[in-house]
Structures are given as structure tokens and as C-alpha cells.
ModelCIF file with pLDDT and N, C-alpha, C, O atoms, coordinates in Angstrom:
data_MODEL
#
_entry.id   MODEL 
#
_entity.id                         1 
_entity.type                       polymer 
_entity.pdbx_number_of_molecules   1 
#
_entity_poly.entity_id                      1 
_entity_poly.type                           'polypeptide(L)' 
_entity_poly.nstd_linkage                   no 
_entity_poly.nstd_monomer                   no 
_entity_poly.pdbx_seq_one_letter_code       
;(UNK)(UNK)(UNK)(UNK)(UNK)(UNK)(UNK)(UNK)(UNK)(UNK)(UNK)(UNK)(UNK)(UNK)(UNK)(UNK)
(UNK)(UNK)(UNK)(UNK)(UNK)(UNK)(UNK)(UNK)(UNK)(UNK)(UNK)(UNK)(UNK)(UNK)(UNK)(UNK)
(UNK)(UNK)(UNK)(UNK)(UNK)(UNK)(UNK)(UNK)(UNK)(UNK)(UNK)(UNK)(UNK)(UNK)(UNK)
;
_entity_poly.pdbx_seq_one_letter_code_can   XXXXXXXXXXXXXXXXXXXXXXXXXXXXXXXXXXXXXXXXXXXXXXX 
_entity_poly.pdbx_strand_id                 A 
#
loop_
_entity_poly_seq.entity_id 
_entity_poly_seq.num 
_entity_poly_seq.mon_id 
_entity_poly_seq.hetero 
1 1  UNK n 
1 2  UNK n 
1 3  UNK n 
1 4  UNK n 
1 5  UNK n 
1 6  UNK n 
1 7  UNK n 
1 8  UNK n 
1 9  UNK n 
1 10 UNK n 
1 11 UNK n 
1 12 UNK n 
1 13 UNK n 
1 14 UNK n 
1 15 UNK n 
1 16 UNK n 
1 17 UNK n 
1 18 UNK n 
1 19 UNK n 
1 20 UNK n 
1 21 UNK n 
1 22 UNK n 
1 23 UNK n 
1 24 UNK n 
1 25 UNK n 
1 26 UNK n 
1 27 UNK n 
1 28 UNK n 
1 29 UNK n 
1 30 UNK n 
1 31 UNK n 
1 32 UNK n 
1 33 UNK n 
1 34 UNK n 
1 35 UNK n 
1 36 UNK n 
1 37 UNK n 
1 38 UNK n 
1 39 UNK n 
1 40 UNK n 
1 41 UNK n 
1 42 UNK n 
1 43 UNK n 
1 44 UNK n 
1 45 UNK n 
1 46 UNK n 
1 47 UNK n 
#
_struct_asym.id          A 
_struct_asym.entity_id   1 
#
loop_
_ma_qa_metric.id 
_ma_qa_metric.mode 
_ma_qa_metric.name 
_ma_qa_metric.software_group_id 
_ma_qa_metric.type 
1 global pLDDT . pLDDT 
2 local  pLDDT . pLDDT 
#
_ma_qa_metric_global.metric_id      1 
_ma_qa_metric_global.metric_value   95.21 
_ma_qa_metric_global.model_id       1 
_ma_qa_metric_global.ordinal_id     1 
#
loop_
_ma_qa_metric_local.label_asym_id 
_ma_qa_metric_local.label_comp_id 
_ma_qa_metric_local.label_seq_id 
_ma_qa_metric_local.metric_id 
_ma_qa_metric_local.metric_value 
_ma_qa_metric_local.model_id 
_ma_qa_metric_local.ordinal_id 
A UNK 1  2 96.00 1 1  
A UNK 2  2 97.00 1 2  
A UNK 3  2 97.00 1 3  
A UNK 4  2 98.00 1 4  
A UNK 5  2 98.00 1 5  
A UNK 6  2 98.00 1 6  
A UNK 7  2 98.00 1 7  
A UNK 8  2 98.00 1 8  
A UNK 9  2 97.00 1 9  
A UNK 10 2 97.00 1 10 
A UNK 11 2 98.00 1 11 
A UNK 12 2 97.00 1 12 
A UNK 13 2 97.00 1 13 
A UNK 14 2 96.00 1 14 
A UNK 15 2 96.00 1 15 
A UNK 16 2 96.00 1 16 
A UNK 17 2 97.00 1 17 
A UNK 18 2 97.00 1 18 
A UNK 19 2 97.00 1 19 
A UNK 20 2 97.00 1 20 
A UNK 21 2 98.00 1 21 
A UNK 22 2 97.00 1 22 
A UNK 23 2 97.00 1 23 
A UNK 24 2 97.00 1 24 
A UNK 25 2 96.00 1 25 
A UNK 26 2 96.00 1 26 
A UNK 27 2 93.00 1 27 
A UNK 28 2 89.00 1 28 
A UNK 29 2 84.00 1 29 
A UNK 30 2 85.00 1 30 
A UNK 31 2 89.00 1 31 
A UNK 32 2 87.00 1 32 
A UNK 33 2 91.00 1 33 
A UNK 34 2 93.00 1 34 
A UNK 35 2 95.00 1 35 
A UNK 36 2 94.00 1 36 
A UNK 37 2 94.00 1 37 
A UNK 38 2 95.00 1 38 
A UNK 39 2 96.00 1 39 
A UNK 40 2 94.00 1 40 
A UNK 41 2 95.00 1 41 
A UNK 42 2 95.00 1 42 
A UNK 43 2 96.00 1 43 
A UNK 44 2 97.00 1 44 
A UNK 45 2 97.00 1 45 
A UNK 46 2 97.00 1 46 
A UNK 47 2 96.00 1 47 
#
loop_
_atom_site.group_PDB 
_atom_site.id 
_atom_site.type_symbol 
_atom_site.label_atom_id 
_atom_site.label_alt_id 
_atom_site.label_comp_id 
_atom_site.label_asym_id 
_atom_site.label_entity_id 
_atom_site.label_seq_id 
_atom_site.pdbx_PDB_ins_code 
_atom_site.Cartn_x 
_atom_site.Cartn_y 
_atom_site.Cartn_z 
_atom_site.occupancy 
_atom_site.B_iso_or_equiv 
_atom_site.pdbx_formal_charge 
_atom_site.auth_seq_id 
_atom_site.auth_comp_id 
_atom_site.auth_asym_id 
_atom_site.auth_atom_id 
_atom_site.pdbx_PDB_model_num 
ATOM 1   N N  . UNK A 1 1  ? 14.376 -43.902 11.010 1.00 96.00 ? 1  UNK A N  1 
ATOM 2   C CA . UNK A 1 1  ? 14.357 -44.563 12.313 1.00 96.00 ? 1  UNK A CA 1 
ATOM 3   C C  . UNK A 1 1  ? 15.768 -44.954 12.747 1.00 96.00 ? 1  UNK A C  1 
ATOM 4   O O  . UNK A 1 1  ? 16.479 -44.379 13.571 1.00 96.00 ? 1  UNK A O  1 
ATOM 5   N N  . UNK A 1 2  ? 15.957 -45.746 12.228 1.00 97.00 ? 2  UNK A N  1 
ATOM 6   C CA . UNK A 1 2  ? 17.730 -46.715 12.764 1.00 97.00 ? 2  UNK A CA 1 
ATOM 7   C C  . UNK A 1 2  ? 18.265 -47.328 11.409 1.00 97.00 ? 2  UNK A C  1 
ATOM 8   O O  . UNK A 1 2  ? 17.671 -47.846 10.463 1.00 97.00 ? 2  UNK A O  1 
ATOM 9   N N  . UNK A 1 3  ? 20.098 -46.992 11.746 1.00 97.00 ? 3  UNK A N  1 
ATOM 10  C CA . UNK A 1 3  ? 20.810 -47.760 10.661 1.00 97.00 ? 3  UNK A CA 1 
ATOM 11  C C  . UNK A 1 3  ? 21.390 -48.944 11.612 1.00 97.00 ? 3  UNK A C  1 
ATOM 12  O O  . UNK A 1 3  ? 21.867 -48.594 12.691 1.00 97.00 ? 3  UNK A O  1 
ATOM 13  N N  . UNK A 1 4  ? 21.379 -49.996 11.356 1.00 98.00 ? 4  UNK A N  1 
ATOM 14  C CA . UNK A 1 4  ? 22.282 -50.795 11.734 1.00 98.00 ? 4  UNK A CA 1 
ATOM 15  C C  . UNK A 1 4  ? 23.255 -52.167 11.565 1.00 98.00 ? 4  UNK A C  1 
ATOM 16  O O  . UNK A 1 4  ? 22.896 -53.207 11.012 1.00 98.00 ? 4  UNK A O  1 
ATOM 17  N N  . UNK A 1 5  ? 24.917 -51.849 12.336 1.00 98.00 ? 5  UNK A N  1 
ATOM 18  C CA . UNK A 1 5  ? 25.490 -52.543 11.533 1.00 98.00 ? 5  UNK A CA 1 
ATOM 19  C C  . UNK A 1 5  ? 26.367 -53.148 12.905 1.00 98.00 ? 5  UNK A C  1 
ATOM 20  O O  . UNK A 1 5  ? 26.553 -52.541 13.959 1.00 98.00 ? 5  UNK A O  1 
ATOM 21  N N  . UNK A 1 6  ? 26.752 -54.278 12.613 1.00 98.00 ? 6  UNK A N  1 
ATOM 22  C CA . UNK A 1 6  ? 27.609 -55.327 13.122 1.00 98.00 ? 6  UNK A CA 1 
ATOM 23  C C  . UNK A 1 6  ? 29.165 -55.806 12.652 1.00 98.00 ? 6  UNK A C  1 
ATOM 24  O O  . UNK A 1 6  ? 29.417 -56.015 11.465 1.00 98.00 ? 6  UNK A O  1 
ATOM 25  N N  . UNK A 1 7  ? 29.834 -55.905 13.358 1.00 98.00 ? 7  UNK A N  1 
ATOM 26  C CA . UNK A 1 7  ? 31.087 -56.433 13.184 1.00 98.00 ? 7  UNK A CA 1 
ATOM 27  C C  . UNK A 1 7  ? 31.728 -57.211 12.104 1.00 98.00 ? 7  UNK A C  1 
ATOM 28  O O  . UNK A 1 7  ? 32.258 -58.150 12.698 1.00 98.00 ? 7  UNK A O  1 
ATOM 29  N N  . UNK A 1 8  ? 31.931 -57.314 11.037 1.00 98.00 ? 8  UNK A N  1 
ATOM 30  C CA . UNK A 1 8  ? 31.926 -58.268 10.618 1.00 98.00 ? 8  UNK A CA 1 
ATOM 31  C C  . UNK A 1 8  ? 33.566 -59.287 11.207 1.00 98.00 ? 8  UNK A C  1 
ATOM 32  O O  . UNK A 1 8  ? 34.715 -58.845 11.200 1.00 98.00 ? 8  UNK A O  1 
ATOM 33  N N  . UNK A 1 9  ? 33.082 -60.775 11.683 1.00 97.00 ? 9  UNK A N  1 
ATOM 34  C CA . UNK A 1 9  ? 34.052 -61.253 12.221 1.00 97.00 ? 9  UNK A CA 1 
ATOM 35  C C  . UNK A 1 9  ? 35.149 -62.109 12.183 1.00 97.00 ? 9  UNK A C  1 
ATOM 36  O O  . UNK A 1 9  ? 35.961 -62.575 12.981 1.00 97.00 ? 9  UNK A O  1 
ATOM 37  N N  . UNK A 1 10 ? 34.775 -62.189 10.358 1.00 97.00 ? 10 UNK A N  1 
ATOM 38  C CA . UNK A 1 10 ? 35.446 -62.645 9.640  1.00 97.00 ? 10 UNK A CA 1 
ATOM 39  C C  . UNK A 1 10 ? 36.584 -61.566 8.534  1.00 97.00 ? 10 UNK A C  1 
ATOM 40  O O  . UNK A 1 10 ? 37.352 -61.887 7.627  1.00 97.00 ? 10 UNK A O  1 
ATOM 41  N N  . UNK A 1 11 ? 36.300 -60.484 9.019  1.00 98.00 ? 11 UNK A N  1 
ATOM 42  C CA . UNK A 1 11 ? 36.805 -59.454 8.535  1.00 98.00 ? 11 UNK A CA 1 
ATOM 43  C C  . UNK A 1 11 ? 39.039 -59.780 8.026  1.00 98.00 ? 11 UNK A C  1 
ATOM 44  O O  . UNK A 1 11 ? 39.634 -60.799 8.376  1.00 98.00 ? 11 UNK A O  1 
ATOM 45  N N  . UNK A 1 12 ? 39.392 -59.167 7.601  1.00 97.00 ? 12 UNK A N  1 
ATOM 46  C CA . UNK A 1 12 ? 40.356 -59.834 7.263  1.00 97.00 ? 12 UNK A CA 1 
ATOM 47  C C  . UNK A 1 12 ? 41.440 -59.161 8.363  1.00 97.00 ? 12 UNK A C  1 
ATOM 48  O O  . UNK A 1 12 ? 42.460 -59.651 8.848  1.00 97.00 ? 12 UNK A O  1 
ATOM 49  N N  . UNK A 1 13 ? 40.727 -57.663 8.590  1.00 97.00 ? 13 UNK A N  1 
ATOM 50  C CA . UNK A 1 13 ? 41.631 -56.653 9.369  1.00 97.00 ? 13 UNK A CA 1 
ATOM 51  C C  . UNK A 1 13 ? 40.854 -56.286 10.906 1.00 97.00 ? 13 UNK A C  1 
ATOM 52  O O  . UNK A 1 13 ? 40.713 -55.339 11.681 1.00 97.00 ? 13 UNK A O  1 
ATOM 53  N N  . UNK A 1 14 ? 40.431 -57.866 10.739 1.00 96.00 ? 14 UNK A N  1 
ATOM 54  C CA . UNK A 1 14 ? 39.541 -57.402 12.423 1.00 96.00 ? 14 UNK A CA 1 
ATOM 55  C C  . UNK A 1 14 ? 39.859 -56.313 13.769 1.00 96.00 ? 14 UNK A C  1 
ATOM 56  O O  . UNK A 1 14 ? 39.211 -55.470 14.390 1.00 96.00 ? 14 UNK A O  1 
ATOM 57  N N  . UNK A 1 15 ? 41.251 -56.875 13.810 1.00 96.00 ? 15 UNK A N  1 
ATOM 58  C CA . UNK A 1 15 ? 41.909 -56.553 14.695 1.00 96.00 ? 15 UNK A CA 1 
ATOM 59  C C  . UNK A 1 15 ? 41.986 -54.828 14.908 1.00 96.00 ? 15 UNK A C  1 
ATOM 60  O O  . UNK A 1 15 ? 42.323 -54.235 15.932 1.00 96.00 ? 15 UNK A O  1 
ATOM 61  N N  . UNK A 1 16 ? 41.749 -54.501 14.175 1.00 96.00 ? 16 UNK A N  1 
ATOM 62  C CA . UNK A 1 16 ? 41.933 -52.795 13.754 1.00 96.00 ? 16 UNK A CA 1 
ATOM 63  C C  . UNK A 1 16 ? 40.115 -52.608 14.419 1.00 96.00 ? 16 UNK A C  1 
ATOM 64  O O  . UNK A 1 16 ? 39.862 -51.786 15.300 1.00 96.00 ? 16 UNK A O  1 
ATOM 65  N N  . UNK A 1 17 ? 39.083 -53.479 13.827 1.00 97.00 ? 17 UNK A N  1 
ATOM 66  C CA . UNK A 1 17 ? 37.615 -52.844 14.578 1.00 97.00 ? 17 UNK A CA 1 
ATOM 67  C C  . UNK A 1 17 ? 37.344 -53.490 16.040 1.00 97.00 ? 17 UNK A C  1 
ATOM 68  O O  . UNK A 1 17 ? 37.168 -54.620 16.495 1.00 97.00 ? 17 UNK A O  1 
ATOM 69  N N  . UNK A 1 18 ? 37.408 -52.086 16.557 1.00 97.00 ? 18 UNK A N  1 
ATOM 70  C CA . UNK A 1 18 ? 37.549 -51.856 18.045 1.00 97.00 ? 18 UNK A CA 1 
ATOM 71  C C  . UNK A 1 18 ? 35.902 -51.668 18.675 1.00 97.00 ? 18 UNK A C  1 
ATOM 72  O O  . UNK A 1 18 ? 35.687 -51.561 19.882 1.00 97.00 ? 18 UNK A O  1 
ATOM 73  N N  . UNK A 1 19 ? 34.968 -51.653 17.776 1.00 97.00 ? 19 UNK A N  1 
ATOM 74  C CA . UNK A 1 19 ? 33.652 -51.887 17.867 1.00 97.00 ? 19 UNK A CA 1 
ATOM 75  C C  . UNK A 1 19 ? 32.464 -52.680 17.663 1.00 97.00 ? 19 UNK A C  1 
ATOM 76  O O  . UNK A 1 19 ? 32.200 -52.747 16.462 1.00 97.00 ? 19 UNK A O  1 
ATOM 77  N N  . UNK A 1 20 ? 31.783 -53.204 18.279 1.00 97.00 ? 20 UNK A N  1 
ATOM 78  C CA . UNK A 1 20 ? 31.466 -54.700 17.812 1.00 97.00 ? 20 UNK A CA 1 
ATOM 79  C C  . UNK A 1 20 ? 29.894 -54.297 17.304 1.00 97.00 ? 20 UNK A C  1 
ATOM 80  O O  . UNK A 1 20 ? 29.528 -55.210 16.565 1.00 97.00 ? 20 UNK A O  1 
ATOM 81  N N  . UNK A 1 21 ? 29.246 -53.668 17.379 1.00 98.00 ? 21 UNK A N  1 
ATOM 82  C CA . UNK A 1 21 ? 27.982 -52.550 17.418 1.00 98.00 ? 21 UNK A CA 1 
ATOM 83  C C  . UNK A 1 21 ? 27.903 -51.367 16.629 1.00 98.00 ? 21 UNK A C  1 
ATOM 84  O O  . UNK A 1 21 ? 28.614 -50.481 17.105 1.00 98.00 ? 21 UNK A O  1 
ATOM 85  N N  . UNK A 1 22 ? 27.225 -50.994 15.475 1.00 97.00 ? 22 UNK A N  1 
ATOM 86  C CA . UNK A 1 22 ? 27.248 -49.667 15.387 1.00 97.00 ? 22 UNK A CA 1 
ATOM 87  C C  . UNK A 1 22 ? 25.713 -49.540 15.308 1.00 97.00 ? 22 UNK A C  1 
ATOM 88  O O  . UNK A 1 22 ? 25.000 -50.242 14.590 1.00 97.00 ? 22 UNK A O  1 
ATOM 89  N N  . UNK A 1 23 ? 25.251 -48.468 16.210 1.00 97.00 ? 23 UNK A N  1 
ATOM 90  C CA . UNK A 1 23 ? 23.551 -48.166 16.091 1.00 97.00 ? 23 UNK A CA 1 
ATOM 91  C C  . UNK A 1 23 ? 23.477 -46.415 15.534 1.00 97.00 ? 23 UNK A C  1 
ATOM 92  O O  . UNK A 1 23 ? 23.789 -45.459 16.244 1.00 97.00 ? 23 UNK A O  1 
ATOM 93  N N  . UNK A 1 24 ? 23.064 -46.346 14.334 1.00 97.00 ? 24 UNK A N  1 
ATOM 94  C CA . UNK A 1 24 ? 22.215 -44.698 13.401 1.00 97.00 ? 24 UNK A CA 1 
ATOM 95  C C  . UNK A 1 24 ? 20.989 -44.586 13.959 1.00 97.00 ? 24 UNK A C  1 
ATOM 96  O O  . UNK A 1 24 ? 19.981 -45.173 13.567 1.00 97.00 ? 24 UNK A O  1 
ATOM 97  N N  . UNK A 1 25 ? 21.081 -43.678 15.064 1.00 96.00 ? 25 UNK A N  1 
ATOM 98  C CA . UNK A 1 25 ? 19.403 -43.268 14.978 1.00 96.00 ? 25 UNK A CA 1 
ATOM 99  C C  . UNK A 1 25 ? 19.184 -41.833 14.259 1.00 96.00 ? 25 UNK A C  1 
ATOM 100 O O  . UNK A 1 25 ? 20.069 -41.057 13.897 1.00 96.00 ? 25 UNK A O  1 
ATOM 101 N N  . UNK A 1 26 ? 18.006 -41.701 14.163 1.00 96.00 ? 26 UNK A N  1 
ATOM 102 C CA . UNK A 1 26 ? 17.454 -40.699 12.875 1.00 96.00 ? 26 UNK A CA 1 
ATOM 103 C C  . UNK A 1 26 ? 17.256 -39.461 13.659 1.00 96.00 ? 26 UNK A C  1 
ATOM 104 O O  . UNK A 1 26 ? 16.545 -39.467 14.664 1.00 96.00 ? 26 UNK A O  1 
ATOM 105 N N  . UNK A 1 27 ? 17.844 -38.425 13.248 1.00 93.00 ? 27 UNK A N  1 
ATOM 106 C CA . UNK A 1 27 ? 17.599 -37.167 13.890 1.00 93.00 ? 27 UNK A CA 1 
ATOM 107 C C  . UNK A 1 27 ? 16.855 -35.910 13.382 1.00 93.00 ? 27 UNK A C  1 
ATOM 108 O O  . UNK A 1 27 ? 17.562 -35.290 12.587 1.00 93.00 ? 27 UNK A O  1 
ATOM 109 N N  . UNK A 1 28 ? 15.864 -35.444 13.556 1.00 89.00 ? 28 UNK A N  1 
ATOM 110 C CA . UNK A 1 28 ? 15.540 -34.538 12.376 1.00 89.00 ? 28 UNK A CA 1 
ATOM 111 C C  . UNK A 1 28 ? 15.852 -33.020 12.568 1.00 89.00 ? 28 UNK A C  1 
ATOM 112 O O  . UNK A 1 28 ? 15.301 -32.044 12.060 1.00 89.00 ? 28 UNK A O  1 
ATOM 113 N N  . UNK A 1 29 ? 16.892 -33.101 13.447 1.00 84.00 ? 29 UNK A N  1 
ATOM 114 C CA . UNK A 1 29 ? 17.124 -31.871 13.791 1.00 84.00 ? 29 UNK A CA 1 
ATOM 115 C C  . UNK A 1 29 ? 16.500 -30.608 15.023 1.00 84.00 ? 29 UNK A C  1 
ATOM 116 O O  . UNK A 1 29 ? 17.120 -29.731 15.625 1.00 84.00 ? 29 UNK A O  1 
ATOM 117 N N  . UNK A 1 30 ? 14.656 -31.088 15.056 1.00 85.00 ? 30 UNK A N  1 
ATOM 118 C CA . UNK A 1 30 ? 14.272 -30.134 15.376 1.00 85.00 ? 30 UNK A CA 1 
ATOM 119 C C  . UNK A 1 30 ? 14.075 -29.822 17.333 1.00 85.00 ? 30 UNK A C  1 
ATOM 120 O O  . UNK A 1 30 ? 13.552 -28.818 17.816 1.00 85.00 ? 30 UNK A O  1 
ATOM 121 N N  . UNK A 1 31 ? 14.492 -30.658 17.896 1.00 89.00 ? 31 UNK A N  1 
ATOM 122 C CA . UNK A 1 31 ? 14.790 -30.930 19.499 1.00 89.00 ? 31 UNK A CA 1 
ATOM 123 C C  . UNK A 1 31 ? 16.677 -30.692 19.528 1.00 89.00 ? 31 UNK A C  1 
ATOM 124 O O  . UNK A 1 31 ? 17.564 -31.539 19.432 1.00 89.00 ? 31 UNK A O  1 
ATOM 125 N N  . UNK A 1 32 ? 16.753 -29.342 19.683 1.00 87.00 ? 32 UNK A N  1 
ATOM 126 C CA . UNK A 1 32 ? 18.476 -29.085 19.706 1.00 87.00 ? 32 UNK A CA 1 
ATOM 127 C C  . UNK A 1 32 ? 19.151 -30.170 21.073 1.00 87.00 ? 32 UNK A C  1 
ATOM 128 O O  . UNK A 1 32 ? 20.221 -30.779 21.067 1.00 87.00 ? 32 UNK A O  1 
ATOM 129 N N  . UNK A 1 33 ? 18.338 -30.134 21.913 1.00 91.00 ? 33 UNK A N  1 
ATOM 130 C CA . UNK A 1 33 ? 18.900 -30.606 23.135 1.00 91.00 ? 33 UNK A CA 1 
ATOM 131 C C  . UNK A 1 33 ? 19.235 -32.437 23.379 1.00 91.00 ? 33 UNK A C  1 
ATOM 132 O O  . UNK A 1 33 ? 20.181 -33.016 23.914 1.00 91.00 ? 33 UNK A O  1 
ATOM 133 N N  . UNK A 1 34 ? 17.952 -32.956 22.697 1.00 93.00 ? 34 UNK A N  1 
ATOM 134 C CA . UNK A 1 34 ? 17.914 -34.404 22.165 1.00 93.00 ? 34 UNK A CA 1 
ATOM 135 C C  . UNK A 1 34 ? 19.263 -35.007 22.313 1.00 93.00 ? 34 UNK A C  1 
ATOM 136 O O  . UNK A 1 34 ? 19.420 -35.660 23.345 1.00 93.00 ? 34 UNK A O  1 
ATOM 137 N N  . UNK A 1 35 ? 20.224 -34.928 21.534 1.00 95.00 ? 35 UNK A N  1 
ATOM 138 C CA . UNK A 1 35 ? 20.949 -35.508 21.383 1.00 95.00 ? 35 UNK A CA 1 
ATOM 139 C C  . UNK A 1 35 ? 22.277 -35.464 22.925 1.00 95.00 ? 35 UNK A C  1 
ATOM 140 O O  . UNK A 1 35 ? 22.758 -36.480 23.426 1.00 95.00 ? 35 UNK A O  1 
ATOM 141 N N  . UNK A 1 36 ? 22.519 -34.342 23.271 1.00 94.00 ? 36 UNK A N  1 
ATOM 142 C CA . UNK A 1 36 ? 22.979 -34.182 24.590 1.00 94.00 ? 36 UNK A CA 1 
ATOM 143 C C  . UNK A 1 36 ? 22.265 -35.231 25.711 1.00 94.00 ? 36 UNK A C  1 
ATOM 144 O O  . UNK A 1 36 ? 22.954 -35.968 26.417 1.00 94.00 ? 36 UNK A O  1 
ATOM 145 N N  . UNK A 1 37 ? 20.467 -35.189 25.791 1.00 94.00 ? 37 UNK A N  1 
ATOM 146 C CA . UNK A 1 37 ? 20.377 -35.766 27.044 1.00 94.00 ? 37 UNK A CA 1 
ATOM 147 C C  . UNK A 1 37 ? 20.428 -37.216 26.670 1.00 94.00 ? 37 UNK A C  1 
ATOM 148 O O  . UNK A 1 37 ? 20.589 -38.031 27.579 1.00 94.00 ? 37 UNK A O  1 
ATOM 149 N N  . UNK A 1 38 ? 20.293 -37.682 25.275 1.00 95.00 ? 38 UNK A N  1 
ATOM 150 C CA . UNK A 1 38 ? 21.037 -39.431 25.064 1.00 95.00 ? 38 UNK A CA 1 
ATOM 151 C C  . UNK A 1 38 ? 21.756 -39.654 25.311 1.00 95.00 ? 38 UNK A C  1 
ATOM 152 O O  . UNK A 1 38 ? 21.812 -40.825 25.687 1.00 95.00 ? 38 UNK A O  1 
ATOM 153 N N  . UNK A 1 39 ? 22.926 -38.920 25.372 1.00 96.00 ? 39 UNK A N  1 
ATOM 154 C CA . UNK A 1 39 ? 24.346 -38.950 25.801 1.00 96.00 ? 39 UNK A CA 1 
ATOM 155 C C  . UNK A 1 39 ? 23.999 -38.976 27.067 1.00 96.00 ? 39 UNK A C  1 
ATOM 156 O O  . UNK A 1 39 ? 24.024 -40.083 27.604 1.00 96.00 ? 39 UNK A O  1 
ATOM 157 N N  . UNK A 1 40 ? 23.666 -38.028 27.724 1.00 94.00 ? 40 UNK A N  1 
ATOM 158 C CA . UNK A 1 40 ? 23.693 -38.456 29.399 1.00 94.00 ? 40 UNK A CA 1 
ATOM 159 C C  . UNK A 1 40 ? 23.103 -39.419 29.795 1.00 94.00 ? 40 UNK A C  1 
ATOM 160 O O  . UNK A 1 40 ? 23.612 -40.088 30.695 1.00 94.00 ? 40 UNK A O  1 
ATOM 161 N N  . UNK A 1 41 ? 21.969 -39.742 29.293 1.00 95.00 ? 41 UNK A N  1 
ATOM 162 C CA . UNK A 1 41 ? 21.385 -41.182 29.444 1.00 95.00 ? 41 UNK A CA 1 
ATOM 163 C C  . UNK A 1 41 ? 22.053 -42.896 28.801 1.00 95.00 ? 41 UNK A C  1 
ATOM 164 O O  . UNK A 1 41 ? 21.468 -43.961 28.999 1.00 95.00 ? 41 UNK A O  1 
ATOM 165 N N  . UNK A 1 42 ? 23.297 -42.752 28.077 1.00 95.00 ? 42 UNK A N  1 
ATOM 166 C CA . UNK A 1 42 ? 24.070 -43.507 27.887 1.00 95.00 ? 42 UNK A CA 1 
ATOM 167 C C  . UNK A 1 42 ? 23.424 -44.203 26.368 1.00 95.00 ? 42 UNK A C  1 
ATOM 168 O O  . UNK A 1 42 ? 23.895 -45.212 25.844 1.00 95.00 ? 42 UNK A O  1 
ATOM 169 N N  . UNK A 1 43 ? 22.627 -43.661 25.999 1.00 96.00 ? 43 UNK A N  1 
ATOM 170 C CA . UNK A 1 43 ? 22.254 -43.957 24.755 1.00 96.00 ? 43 UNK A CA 1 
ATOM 171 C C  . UNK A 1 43 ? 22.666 -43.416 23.214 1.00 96.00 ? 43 UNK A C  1 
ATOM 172 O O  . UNK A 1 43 ? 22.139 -43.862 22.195 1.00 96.00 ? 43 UNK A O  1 
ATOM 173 N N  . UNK A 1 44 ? 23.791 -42.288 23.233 1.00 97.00 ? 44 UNK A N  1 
ATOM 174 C CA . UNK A 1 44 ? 24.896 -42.107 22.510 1.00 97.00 ? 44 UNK A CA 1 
ATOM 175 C C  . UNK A 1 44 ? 25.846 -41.972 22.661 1.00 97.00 ? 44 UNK A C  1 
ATOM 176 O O  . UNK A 1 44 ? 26.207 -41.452 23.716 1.00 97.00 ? 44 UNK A O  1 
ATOM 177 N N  . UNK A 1 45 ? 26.604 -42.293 21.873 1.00 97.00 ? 45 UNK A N  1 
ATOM 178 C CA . UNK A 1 45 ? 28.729 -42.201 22.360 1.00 97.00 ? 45 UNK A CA 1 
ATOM 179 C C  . UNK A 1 45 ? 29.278 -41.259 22.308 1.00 97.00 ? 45 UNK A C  1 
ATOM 180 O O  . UNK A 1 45 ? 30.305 -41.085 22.964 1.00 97.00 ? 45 UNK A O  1 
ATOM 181 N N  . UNK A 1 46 ? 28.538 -39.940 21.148 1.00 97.00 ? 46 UNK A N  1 
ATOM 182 C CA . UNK A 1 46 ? 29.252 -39.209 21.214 1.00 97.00 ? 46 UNK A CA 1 
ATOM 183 C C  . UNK A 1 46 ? 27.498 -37.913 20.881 1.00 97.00 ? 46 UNK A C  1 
ATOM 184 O O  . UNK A 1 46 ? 26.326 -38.228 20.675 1.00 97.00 ? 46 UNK A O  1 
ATOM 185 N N  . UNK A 1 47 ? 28.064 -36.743 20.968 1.00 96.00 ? 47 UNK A N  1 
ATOM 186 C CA . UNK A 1 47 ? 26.308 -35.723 21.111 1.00 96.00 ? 47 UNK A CA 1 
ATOM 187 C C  . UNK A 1 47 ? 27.275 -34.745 20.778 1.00 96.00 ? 47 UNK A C  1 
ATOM 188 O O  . UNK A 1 47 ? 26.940 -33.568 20.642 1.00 96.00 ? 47 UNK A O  1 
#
């Protein structure tokens, strides 16, 4: 389903994470196109 992870903001080298969010969703491969129309729909950063 989903990995997910958060900032940590106590981090020692904060300044370097430029992301405050990270969301894994689960792909199983078998919809080639999937991942393109998340992206157009703003629901991945990168496809």
C-alpha cells in the first residue's frame, strides 16, 4: 500500500533536507500508464 516518512526535525544536518514529506505508494507494475497520469494529477513528483 504506502511507505511513509517525515522529516526528522531535529536532525543534526537539517538544513541539507529540502523535503518535509516523503509518501511510497505500491506499484505492481501491471497499469504501465498509472504512474504518468499521477504525475499529471499532481499525486507524484516524479513518473
Amino acid at each position: 500500500s504506502s511507505i511513509e516518512f517525515a522529516k526528522n526535525e531535529n536532525y543534526w544536518d537539517k538544513e541539507h533536507v529540502h523535503v518535509d514529506t516523503v509518501k511510497l505508494s505500491f506499484f505492481d507494475g501491471q497499469d504501465q500508464g498509472k504512474p504518468a497520469e499521477q504525475f499529471d494529477q499532481g499525486a507524484l513528483s516524479v513518473a
